[in-house]
N, C-alpha and C. Protein backbone atom coordinates (compact mmCIF):
# COMPACT_ATOMS: atom_id res chain seq x y z
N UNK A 1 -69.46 -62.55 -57.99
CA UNK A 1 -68.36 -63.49 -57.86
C UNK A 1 -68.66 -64.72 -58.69
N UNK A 2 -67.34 -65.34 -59.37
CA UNK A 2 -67.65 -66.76 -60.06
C UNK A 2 -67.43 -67.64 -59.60
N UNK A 3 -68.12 -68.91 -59.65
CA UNK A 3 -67.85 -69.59 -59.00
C UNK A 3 -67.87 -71.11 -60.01
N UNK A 4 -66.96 -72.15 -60.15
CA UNK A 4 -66.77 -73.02 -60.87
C UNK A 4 -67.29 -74.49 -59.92
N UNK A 5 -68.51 -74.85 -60.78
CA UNK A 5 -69.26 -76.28 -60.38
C UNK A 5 -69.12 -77.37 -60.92
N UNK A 6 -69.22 -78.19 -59.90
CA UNK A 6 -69.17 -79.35 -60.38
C UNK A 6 -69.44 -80.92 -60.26
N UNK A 7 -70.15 -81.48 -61.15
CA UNK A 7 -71.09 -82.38 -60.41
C UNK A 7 -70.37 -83.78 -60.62
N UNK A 8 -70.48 -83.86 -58.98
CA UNK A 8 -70.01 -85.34 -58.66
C UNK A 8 -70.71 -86.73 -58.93
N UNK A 9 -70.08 -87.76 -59.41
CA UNK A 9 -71.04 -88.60 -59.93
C UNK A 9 -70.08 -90.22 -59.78
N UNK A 10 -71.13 -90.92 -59.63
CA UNK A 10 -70.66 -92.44 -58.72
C UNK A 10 -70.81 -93.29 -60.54
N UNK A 11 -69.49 -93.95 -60.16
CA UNK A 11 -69.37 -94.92 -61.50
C UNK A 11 -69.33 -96.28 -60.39
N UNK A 12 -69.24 -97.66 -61.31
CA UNK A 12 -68.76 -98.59 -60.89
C UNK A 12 -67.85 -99.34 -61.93
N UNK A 13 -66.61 -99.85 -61.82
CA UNK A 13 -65.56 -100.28 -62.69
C UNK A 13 -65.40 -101.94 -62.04
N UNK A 14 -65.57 -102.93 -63.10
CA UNK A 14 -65.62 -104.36 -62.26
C UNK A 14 -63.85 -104.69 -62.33
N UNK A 15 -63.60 -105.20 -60.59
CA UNK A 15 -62.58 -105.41 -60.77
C UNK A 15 -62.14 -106.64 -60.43
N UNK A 16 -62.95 -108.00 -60.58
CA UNK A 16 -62.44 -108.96 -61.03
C UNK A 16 -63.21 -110.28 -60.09
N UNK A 17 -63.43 -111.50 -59.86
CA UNK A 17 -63.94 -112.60 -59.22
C UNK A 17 -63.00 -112.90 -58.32
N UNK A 18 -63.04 -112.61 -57.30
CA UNK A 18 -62.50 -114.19 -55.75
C UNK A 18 -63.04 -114.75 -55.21
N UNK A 19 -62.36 -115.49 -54.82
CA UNK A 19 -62.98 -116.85 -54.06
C UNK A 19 -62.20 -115.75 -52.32
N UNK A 20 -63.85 -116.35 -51.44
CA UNK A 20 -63.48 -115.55 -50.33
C UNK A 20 -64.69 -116.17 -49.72
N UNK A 21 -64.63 -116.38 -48.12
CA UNK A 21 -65.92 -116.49 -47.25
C UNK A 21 -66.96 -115.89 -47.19
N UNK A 22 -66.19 -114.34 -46.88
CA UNK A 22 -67.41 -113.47 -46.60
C UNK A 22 -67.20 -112.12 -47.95
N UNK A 23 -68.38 -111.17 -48.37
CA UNK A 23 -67.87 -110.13 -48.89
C UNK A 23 -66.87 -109.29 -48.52
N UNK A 24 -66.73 -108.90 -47.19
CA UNK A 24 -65.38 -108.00 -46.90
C UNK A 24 -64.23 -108.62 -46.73
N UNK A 25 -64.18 -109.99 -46.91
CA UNK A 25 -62.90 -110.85 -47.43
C UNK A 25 -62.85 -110.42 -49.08
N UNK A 26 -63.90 -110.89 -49.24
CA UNK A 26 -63.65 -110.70 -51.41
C UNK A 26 -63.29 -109.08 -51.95
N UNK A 27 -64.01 -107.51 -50.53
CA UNK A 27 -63.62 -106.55 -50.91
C UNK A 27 -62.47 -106.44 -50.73
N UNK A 28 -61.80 -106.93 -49.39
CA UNK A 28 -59.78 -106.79 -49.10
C UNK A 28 -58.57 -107.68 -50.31
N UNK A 29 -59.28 -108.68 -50.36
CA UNK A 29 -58.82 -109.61 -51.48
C UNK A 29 -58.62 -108.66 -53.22
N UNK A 30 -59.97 -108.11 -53.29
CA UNK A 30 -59.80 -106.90 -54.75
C UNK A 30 -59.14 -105.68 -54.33
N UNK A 31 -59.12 -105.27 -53.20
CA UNK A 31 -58.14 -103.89 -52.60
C UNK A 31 -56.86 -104.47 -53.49
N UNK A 32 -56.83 -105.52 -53.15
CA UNK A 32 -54.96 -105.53 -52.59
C UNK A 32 -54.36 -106.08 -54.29
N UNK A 33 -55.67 -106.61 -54.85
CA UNK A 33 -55.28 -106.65 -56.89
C UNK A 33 -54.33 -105.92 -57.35
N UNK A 34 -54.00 -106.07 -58.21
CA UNK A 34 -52.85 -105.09 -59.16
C UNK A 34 -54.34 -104.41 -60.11
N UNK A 35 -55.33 -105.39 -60.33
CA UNK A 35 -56.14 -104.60 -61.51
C UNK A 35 -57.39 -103.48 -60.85
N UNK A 36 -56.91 -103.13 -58.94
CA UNK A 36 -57.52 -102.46 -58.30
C UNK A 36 -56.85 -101.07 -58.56
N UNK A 37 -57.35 -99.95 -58.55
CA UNK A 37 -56.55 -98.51 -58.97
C UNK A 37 -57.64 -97.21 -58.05
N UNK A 38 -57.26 -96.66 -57.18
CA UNK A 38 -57.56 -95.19 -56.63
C UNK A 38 -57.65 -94.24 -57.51
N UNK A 39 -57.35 -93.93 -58.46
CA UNK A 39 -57.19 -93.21 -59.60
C UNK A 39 -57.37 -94.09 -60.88
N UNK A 40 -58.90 -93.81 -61.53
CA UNK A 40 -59.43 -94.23 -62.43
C UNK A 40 -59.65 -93.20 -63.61
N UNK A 41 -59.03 -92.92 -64.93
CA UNK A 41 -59.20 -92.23 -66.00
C UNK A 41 -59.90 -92.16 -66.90
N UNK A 42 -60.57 -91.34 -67.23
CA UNK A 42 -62.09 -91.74 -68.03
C UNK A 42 -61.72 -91.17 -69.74
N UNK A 43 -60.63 -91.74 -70.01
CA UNK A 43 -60.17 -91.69 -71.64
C UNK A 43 -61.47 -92.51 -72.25
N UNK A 44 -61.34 -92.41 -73.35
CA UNK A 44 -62.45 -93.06 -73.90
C UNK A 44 -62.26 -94.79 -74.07
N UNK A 45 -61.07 -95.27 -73.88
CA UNK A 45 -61.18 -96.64 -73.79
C UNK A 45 -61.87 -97.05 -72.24
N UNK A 46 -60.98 -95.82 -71.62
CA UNK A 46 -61.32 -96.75 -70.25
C UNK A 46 -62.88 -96.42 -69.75
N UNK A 47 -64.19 -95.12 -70.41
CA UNK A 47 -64.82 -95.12 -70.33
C UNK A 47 -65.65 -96.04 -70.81
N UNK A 48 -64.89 -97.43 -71.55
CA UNK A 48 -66.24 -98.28 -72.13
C UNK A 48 -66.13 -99.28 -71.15
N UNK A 49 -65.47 -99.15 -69.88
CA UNK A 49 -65.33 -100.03 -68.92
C UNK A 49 -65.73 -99.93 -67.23
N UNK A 50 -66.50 -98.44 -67.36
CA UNK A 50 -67.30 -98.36 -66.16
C UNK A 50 -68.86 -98.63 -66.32
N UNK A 51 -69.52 -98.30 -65.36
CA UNK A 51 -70.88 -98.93 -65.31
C UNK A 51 -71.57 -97.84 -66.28
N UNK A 52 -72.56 -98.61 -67.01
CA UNK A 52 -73.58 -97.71 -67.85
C UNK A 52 -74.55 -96.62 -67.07
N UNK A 53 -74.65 -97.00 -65.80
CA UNK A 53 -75.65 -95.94 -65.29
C UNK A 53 -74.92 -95.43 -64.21
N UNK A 54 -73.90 -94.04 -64.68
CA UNK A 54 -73.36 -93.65 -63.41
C UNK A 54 -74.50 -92.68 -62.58
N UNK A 55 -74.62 -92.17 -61.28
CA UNK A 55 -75.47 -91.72 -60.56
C UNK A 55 -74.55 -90.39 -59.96
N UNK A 56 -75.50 -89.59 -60.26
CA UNK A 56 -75.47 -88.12 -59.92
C UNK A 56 -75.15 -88.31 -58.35
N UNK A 57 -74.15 -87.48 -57.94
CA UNK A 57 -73.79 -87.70 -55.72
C UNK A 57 -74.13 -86.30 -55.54
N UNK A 58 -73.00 -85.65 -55.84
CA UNK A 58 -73.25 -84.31 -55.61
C UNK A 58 -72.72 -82.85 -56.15
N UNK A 59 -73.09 -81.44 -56.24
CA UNK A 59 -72.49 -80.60 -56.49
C UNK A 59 -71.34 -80.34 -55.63
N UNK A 60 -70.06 -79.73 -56.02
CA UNK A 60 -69.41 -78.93 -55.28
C UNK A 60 -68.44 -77.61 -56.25
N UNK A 61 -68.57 -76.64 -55.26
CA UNK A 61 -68.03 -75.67 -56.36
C UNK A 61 -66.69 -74.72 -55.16
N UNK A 62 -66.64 -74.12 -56.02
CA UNK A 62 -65.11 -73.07 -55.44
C UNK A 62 -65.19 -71.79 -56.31
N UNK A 63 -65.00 -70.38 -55.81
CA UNK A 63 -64.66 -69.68 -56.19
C UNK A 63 -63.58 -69.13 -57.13
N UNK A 64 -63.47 -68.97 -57.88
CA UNK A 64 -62.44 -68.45 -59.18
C UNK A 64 -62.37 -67.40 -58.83
């Protein structure tokens, strides 16, 4: 049987400075950005804008 893998891997994309008390004020404050996005595209412009050392998470695969 075949099976198609694939390795998951952690970027970081900076999405911008606030002014906030605590960090989980400054993380809800960048949630709620327009320049915040759930869906990040790794074209080659927008790949010169994630972190240089992305980190291996994990395999996952599925049968074909």
């Amino acid at each position: 049987m075949k099976h198609r893998v694939y390795a998951i891997y952690t970027v970081s994309v900076f999405v911008g400075e606030f002014e906030a008390e605590t960090p989980d004020e400054a993380e809800s404050l960048a949630e709620d950005s327009p320049d915040f996005s759930f869906s990040i595209g790794l074209c080659h412009q927008c790949n010169k804008q994630v972190g240089d050392d992305p980190n291996f998470f994990r395999f996952e695969t599925e049968p074909v």
